[in-house]
Protein backbone atom coordinates (compact mmCIF):
# COMPACT_ATOMS: atom_id res chain seq x y z
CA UNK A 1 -60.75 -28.05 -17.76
CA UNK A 2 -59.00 -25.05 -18.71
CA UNK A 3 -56.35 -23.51 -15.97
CA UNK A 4 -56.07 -20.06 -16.97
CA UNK A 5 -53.84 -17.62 -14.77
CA UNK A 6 -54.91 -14.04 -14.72
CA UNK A 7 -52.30 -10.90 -13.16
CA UNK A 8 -51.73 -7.64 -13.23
CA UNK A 9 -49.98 -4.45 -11.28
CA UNK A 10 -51.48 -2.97 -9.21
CA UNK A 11 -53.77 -0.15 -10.46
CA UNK A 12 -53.98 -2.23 -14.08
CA UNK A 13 -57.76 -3.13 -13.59
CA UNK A 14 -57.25 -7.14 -13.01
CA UNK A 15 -60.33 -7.20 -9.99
CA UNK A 16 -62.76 -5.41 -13.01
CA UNK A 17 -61.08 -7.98 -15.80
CA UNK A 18 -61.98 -10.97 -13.50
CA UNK A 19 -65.55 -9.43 -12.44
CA UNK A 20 -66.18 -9.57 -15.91
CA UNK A 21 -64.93 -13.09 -16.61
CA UNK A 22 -67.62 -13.93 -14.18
CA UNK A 23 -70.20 -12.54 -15.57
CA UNK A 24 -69.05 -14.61 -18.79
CA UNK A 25 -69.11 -18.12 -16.77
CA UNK A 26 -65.68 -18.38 -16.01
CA UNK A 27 -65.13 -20.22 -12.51
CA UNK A 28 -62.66 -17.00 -10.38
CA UNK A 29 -59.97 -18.66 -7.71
CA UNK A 30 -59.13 -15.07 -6.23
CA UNK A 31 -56.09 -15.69 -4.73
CA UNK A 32 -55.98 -12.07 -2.64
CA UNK A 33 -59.41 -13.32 -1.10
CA UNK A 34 -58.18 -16.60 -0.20
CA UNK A 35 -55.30 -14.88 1.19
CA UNK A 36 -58.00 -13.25 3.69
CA UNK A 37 -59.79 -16.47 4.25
CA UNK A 38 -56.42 -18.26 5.59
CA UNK A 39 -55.29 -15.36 7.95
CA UNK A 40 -58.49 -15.01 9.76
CA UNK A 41 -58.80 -14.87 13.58
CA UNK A 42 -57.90 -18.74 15.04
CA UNK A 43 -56.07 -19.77 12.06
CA UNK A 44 -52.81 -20.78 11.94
CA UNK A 45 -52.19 -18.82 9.34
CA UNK A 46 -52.69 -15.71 11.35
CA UNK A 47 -50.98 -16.95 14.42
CA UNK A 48 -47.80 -17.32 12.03
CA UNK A 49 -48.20 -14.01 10.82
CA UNK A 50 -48.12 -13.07 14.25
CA UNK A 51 -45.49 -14.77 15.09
CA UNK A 52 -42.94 -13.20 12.18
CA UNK A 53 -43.83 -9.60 12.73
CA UNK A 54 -45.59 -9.05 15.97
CA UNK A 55 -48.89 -8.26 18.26
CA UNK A 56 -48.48 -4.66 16.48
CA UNK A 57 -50.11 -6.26 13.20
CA UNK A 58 -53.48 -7.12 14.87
CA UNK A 59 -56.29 -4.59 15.72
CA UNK A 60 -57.83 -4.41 18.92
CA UNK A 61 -60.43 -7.36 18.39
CA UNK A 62 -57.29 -9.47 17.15
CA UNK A 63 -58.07 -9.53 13.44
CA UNK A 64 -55.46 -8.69 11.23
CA UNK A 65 -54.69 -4.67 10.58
CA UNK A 66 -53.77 -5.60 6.79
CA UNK A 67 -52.73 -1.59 6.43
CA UNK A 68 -50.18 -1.60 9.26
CA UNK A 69 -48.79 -5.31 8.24
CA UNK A 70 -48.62 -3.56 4.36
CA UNK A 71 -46.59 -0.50 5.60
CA UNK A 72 -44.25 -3.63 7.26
CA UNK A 73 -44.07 -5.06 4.01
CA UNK A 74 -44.05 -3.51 0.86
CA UNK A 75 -40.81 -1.38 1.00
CA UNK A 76 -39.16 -4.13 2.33
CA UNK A 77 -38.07 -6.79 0.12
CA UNK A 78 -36.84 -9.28 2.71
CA UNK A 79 -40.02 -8.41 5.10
CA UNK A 80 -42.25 -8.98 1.77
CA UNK A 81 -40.69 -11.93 0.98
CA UNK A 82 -41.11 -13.81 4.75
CA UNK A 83 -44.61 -12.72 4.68
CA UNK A 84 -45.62 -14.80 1.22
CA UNK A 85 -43.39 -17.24 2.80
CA UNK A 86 -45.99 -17.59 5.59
CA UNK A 87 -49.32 -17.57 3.51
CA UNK A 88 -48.60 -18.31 -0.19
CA UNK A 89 -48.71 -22.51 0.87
CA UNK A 90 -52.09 -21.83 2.50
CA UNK A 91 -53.23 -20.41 -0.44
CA UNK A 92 -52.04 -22.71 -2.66
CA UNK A 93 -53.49 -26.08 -0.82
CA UNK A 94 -57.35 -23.58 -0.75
CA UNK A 95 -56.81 -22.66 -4.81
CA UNK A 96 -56.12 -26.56 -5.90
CA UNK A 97 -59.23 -27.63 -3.58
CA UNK A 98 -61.49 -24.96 -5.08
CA UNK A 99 -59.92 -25.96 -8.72
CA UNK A 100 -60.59 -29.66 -8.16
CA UNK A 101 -64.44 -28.91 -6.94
CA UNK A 102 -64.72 -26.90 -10.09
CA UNK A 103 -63.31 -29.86 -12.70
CA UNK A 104 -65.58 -32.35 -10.99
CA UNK A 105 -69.06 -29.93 -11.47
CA UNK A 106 -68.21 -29.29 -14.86
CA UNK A 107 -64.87 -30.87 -16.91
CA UNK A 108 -64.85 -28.67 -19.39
CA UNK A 109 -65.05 -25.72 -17.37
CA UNK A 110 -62.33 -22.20 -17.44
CA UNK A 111 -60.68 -21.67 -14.14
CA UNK A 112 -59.67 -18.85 -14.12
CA UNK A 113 -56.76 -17.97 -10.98
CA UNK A 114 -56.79 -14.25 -9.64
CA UNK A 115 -52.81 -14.06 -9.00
CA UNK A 116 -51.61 -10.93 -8.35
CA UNK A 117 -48.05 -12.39 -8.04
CA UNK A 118 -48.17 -14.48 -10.58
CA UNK A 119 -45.05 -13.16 -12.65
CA UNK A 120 -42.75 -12.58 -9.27
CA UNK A 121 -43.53 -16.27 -7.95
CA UNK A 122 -42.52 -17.82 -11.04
CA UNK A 123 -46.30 -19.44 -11.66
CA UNK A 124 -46.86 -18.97 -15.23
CA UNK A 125 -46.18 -22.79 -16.00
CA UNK A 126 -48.59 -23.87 -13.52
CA UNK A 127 -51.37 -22.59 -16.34
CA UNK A 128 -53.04 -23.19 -19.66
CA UNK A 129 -53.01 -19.46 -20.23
CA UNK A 130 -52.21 -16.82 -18.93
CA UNK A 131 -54.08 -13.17 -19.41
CA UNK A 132 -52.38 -9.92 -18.41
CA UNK A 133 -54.03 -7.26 -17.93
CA UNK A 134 -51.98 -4.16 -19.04
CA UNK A 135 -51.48 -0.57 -18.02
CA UNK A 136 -48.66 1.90 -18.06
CA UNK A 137 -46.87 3.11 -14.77
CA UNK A 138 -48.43 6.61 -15.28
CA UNK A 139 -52.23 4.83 -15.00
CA UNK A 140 -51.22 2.99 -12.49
CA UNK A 141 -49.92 5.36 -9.74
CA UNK A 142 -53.00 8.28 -11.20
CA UNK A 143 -55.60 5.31 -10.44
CA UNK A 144 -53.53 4.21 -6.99
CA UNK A 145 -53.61 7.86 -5.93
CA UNK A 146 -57.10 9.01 -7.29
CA UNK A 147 -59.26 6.13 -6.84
CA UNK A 148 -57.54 4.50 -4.06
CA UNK A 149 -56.58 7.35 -1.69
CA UNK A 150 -52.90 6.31 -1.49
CA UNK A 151 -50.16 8.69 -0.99
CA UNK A 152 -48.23 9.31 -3.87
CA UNK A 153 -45.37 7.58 -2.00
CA UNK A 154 -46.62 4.70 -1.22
CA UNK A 155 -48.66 4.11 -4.57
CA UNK A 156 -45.13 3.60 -5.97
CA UNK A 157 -43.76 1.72 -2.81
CA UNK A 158 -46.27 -0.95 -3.89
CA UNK A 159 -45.17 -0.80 -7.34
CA UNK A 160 -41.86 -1.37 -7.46
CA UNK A 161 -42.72 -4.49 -4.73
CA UNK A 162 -44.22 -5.96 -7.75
CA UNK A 163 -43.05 -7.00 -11.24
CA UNK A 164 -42.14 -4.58 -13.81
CA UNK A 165 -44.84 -4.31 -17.34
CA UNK A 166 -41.92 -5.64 -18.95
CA UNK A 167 -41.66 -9.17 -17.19
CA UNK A 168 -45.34 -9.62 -16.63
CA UNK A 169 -45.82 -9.00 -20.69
CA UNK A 170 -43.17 -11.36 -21.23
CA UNK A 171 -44.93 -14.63 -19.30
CA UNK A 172 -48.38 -13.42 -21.19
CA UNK A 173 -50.79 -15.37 -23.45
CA UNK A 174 -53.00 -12.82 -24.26
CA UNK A 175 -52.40 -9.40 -23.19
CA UNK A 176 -55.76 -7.29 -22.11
CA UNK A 177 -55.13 -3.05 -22.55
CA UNK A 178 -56.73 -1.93 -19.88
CA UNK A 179 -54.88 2.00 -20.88
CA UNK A 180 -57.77 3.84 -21.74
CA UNK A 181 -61.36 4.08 -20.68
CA UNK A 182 -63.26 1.57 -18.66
CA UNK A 183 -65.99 1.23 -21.27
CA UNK A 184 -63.72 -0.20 -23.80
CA UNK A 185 -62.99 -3.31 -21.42
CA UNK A 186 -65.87 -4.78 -21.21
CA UNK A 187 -65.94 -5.32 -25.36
CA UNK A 188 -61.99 -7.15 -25.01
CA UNK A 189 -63.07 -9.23 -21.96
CA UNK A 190 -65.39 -11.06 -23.94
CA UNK A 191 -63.02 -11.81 -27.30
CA UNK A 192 -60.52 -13.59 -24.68
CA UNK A 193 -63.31 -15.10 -23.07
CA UNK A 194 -64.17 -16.76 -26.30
CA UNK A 195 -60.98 -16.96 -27.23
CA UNK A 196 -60.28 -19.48 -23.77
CA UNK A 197 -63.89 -21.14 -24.37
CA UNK A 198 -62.41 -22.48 -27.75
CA UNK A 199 -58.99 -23.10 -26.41
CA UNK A 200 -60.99 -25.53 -23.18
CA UNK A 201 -62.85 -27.04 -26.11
CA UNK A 202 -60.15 -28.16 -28.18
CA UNK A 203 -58.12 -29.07 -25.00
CA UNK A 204 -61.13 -31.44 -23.66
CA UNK A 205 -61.27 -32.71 -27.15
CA UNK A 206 -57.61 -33.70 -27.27
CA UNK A 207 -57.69 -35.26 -23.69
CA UNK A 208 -57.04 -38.91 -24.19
CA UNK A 209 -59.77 -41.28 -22.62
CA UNK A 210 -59.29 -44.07 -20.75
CA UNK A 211 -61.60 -47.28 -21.04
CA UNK A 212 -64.29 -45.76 -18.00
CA UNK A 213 -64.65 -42.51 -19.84
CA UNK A 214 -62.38 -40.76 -17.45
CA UNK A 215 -60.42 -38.46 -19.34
CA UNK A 216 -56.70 -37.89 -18.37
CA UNK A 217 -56.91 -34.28 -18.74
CA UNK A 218 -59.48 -33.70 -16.09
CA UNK A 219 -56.60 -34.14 -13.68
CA UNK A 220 -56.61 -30.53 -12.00
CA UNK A 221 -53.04 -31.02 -11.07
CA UNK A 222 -52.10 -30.68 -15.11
CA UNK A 223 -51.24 -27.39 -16.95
C-alpha cells in the first residue's frame, strides 16, 4: 500500500485534485471531512470544542456554527492552535482506521490523505509521497473572494493561518500547477496518478515476505 499525502492552500484546487484521484481509483482519507464526522452533536469531540471556546460556537439545534468558531480561529494563532489541539487526535485515530480497512481490501492499493495542514503539522514523513497542489497568492485570494464569497479580509486572514507556497513546495514530491485553467488539471492528475500506481507497484514488489505470505510492508503504520 502506497501512503500518499495530498495539501494545498487554500484556494489552490486540492478538493478538485483529490475528486479526480477518485475517479482514477485512488482510496481519499479527507481529513477536513473527518474533521466534521468527530465534532458532530454527542461527541466528545464537540463537547471539547465547547468546552475551549464556548456555547457561542453552537447554533441553535446545538450543532457546531463552523463560520462563527472560524472567525474565533483563524486570525488567532494561539486560538488556532488550541482548536487542532482538540480535534487533530480524533482525526488521526479515524484516518489510520480508514487506512488500515483500505490495506486489508486491497494491499496494493494508493491512499491517498486529504491534509490541508499537512506542511504546518509537520506530517510529511508520515507518507510515501506527498503531492502539492500549487497556486500563487494572487489565485488564491481571486478564487477565495470570487468563488467562495469571502471578504477580501478574511480570504487573506485564512491565508496567512496557513503555510506559505514556499514551505509547502519545499516538503513536496510532486508538485501539481493548478495556476491556470481548470481544464488543464484534469490531463496532470492522471500523469501523477500513474506516476504513484508505479511507485505502489515497485513498493509492493520490494516488500519483504514473510514465510505466510504476509508481506511486511502492508503494515499501514509504515511510510
Amino acid at each position: 500500500m502506497l501512503k500518499v499525502g495530498l495539501t494545498g492552500g487554500i484556494g489552490a484546487g486540492k478538493s478538485e485534485v483529490s475528486r479526480l484521484l477518485a475517479e482514477q481509483g485512488a482510496v481519499i482519507v479527507d481529513a477536513d471531512r473527518i474533521a466534521r464526522e468527530v465534532v458532530e452533536p454527542g461527541t466528545p469531540g464537540l463537547a471539547a470544542v465547547v468546552a475551549e471556546f464556548g456555547e457561542e460556537v453552537l447554533t441553535s439545534d446545538g450543532s457546531l456554527d463552523r463560520a462563527r468558531l472560524g472567525s474565533l480561529v483563524f486570525a488567532d494563532p494561539d486560538r488556532l492552535a488550541a482548536l487542532n489541539a482538540l480535534v487533530h487526535p480524533a482525526v488521526g485515530e479515524r484516518s489510520a482506521q480508514l487506512e488500515r480497512e483500505a490495506a486489508e481490501a486491497d494491499p496494493q492499493a494508493v491512499v491517498v490523505h486529504d491534509v490541508p495542514l499537512l506542511t504546518e503539522n509537520g506530517l510529511a514523513p508520515l507518507y510515501d509521497r506527498v503531492v502539492v497542489v500549487d497556486a500563487s497568492p494572487e489565485t488564491q485570494l481571486e478564487r477565495l473572494v470570487r468563488l467562495r464569497g469571502m471578504a477580501e479580509e478574511e480570504a487573506r486572514a485564512r491565508m496567512a493561518a496557513q503555510a506559505d507556497r514556499e514551505q509547502r513546495l519545499a516538503v513536496a514530491d510532486i508538485v501539481i500547477d493548478n495556476d491556470g485553467p481548470l481544464e488543464g488539471l484534469a490531463p496532470r492528475v492522471r500523469e501523477v496518478w500513474e506516476q504513484l500506481r508505479e511507485a505502489g507497484r515497485r513498493q509492493a514488489d520490494a516488500a519483504p515476505h514473510t514465510g505466510s505470505g504476509t508481506g511486511a510492508g502492508a503494515d499501514p503504520g509504515s511510510g
